[in-house]
C-alpha atoms as a PDB file:
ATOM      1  CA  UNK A   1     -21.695   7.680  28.914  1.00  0.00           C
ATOM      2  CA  UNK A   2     -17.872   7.276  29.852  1.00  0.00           C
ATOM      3  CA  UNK A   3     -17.624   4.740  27.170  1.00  0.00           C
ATOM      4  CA  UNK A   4     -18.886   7.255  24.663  1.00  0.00           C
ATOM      5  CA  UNK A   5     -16.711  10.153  26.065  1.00  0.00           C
ATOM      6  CA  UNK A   6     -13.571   7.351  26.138  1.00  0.00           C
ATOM      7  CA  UNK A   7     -14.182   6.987  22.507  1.00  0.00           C
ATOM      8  CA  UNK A   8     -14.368  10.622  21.789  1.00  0.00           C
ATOM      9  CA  UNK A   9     -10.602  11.253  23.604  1.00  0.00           C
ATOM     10  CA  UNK A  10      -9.127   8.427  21.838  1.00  0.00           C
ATOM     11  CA  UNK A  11     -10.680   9.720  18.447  1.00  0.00           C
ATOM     12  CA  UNK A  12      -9.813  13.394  19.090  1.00  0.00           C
ATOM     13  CA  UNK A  13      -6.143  11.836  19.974  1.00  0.00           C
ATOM     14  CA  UNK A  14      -5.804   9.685  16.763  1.00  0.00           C
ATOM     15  CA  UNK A  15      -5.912  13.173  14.767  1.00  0.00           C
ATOM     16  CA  UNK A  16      -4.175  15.223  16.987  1.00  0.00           C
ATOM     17  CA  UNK A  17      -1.286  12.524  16.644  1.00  0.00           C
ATOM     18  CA  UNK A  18      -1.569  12.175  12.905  1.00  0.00           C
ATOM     19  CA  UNK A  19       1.289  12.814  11.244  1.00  0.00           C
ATOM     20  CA  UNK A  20       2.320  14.897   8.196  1.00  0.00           C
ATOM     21  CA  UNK A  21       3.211  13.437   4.947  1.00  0.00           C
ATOM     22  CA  UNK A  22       4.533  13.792   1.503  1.00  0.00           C
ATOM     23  CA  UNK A  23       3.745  12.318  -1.783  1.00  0.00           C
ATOM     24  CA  UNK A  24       6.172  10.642  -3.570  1.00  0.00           C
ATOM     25  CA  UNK A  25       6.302  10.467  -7.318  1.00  0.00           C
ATOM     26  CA  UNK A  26       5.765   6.278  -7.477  1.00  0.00           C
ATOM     27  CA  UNK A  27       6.573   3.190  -5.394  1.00  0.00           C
ATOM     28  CA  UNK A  28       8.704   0.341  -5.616  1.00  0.00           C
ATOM     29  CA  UNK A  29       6.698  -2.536  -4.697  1.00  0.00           C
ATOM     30  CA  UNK A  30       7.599  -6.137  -4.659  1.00  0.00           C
ATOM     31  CA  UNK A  31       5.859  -9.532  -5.675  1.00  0.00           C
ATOM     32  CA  UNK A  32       6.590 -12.636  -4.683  1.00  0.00           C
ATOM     33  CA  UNK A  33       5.369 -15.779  -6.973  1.00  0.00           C
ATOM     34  CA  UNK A  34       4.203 -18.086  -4.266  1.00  0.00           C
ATOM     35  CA  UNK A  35       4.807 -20.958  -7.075  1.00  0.00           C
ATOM     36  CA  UNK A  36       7.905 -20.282  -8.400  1.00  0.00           C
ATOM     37  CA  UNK A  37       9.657 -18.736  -4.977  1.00  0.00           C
ATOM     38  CA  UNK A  38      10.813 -15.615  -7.310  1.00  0.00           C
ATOM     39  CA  UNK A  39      10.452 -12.151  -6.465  1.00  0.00           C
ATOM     40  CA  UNK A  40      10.141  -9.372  -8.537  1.00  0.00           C
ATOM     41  CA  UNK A  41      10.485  -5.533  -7.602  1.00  0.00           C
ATOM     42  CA  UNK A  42       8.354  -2.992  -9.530  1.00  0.00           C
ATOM     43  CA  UNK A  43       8.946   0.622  -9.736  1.00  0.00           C
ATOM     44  CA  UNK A  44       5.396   1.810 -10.445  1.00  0.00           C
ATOM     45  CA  UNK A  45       5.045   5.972 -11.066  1.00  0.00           C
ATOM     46  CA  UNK A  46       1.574   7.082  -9.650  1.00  0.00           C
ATOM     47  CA  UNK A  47      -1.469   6.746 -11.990  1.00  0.00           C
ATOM     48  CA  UNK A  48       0.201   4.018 -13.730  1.00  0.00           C
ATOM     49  CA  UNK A  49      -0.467   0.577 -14.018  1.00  0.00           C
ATOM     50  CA  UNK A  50       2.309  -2.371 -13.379  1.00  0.00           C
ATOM     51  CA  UNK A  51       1.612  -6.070 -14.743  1.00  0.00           C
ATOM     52  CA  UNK A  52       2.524  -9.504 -13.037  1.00  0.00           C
ATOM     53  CA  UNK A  53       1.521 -12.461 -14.734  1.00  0.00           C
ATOM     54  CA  UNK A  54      -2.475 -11.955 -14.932  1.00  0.00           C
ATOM     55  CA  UNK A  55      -2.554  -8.988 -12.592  1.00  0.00           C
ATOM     56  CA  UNK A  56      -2.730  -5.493 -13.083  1.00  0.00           C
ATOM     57  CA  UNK A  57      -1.640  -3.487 -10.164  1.00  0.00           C
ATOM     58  CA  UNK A  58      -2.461   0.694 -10.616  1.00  0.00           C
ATOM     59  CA  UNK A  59      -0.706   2.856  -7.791  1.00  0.00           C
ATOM     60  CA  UNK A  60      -3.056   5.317  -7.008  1.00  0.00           C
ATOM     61  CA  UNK A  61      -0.598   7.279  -4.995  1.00  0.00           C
ATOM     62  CA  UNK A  62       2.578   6.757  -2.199  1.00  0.00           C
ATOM     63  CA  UNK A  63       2.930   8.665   0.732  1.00  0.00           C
ATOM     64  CA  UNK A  64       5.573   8.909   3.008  1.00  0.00           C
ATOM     65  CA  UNK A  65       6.484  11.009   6.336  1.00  0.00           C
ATOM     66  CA  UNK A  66       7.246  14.732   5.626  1.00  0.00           C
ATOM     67  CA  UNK A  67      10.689  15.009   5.670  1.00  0.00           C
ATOM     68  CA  UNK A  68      11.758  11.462   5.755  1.00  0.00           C
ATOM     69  CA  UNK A  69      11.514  10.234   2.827  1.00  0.00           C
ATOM     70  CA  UNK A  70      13.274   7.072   3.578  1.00  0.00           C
ATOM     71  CA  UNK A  71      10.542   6.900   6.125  1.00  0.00           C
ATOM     72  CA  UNK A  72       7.236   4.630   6.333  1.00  0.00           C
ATOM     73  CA  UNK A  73       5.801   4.906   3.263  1.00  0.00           C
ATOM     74  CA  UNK A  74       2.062   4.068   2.600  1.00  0.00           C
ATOM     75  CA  UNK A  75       0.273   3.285  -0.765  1.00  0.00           C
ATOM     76  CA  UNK A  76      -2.991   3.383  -2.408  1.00  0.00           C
ATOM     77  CA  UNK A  77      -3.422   0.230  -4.829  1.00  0.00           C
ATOM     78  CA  UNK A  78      -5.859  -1.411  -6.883  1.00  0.00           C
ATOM     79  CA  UNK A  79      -5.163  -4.723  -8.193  1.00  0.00           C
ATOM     80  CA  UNK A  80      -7.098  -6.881 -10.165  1.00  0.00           C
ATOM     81  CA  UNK A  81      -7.074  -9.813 -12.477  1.00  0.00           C
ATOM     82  CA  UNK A  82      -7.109 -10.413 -15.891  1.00  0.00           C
ATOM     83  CA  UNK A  83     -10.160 -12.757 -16.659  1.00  0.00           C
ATOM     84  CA  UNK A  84     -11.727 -12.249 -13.370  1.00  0.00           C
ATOM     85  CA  UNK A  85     -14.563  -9.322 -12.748  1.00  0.00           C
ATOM     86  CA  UNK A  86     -13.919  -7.225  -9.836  1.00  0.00           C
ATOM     87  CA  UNK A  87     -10.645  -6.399  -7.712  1.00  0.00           C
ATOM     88  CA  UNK A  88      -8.349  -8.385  -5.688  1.00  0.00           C
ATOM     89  CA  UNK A  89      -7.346  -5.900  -3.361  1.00  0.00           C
ATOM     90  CA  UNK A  90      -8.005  -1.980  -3.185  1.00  0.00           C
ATOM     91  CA  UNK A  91      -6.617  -0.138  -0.222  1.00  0.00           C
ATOM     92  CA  UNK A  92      -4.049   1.358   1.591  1.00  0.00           C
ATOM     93  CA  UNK A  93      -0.897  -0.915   2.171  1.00  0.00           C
ATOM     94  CA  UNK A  94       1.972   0.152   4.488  1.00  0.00           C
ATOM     95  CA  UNK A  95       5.647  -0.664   4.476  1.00  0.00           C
ATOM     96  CA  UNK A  96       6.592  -1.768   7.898  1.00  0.00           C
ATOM     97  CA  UNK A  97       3.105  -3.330   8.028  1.00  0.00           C
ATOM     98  CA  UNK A  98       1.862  -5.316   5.136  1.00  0.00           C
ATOM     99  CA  UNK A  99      -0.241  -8.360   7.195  1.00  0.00           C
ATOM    100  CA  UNK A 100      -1.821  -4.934   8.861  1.00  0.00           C
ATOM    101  CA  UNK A 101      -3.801  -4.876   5.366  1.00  0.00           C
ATOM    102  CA  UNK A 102      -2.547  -8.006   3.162  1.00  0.00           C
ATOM    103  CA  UNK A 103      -3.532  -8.973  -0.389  1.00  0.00           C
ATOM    104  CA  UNK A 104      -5.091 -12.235  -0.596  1.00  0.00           C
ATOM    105  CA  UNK A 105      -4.301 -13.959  -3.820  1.00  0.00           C
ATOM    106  CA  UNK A 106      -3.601 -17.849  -4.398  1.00  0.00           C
ATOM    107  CA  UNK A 107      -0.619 -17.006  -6.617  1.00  0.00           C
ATOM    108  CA  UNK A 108       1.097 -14.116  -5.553  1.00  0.00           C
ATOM    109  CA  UNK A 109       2.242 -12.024  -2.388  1.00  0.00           C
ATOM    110  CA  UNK A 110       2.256  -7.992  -2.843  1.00  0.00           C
ATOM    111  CA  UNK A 111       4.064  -5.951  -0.353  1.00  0.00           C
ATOM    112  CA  UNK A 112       4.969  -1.937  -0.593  1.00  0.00           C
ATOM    113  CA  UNK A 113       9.174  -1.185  -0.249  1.00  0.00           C
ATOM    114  CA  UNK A 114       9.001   2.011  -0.382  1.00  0.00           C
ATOM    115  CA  UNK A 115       8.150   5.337  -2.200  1.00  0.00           C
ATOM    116  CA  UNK A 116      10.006   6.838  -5.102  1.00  0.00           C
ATOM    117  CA  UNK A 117      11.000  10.513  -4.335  1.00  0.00           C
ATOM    118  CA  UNK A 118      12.954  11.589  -8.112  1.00  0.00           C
END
């Protein structure tokens, strides 16, 4: 029973604590070719789809704290690969955080820089 009202504090806590964002209007994202060593940045606009070698990576959307926007930012991808069913990653991927929620992919490394605000 104290476990379960534990959990409830912490829960109601997480939301109380959340904090408020904006959307940005794309992200700039960057790829490293584990092969080469190279690194590419791509400005992606949200809704659109950005290509690297065999994947396709479509930014849902970019978020980033309200008022800040050099801030944390945090977006919503979905990568996949030509020639291979499925995805490679879908999720949320944040700035100052990408082994929180990492893309696993033999070839390349994707991380989020930042979001685009004009």
């Amino acid at each position: 029973m104290k476990y379960a009202l534990g959990l409830i504090c912490v829960m109601c806590a997480s939301a109380a604590s959340a904090e408020a964002t904006s959307n940005g209007q794309g992200a700039v994202l960057r790829a490293l070719d584990k092969t080469s060593g190279t690194t590419i940045e791509l400005s992606v606009p949200n809704g659109e789809v950005a290509a690297i070698g065999l994947l396709k990576i479509a930014l849902n959307e970019c978020r980033y704290p309200e008022g800040n926007p050099a801030g944390d930012a945090y977006a919503a991808l979905e990568v996949s690969e030509i020639g291979r069913a499925g995805t490679v990653f879908s999720g949320w991927m944040i700035a100052s955080a990408p082994a929180l929620n990492p893309m696993e992919h033999q070839r390349y490394d994707i991380w989020v820089m930042r979001c685009i605000t004009s």
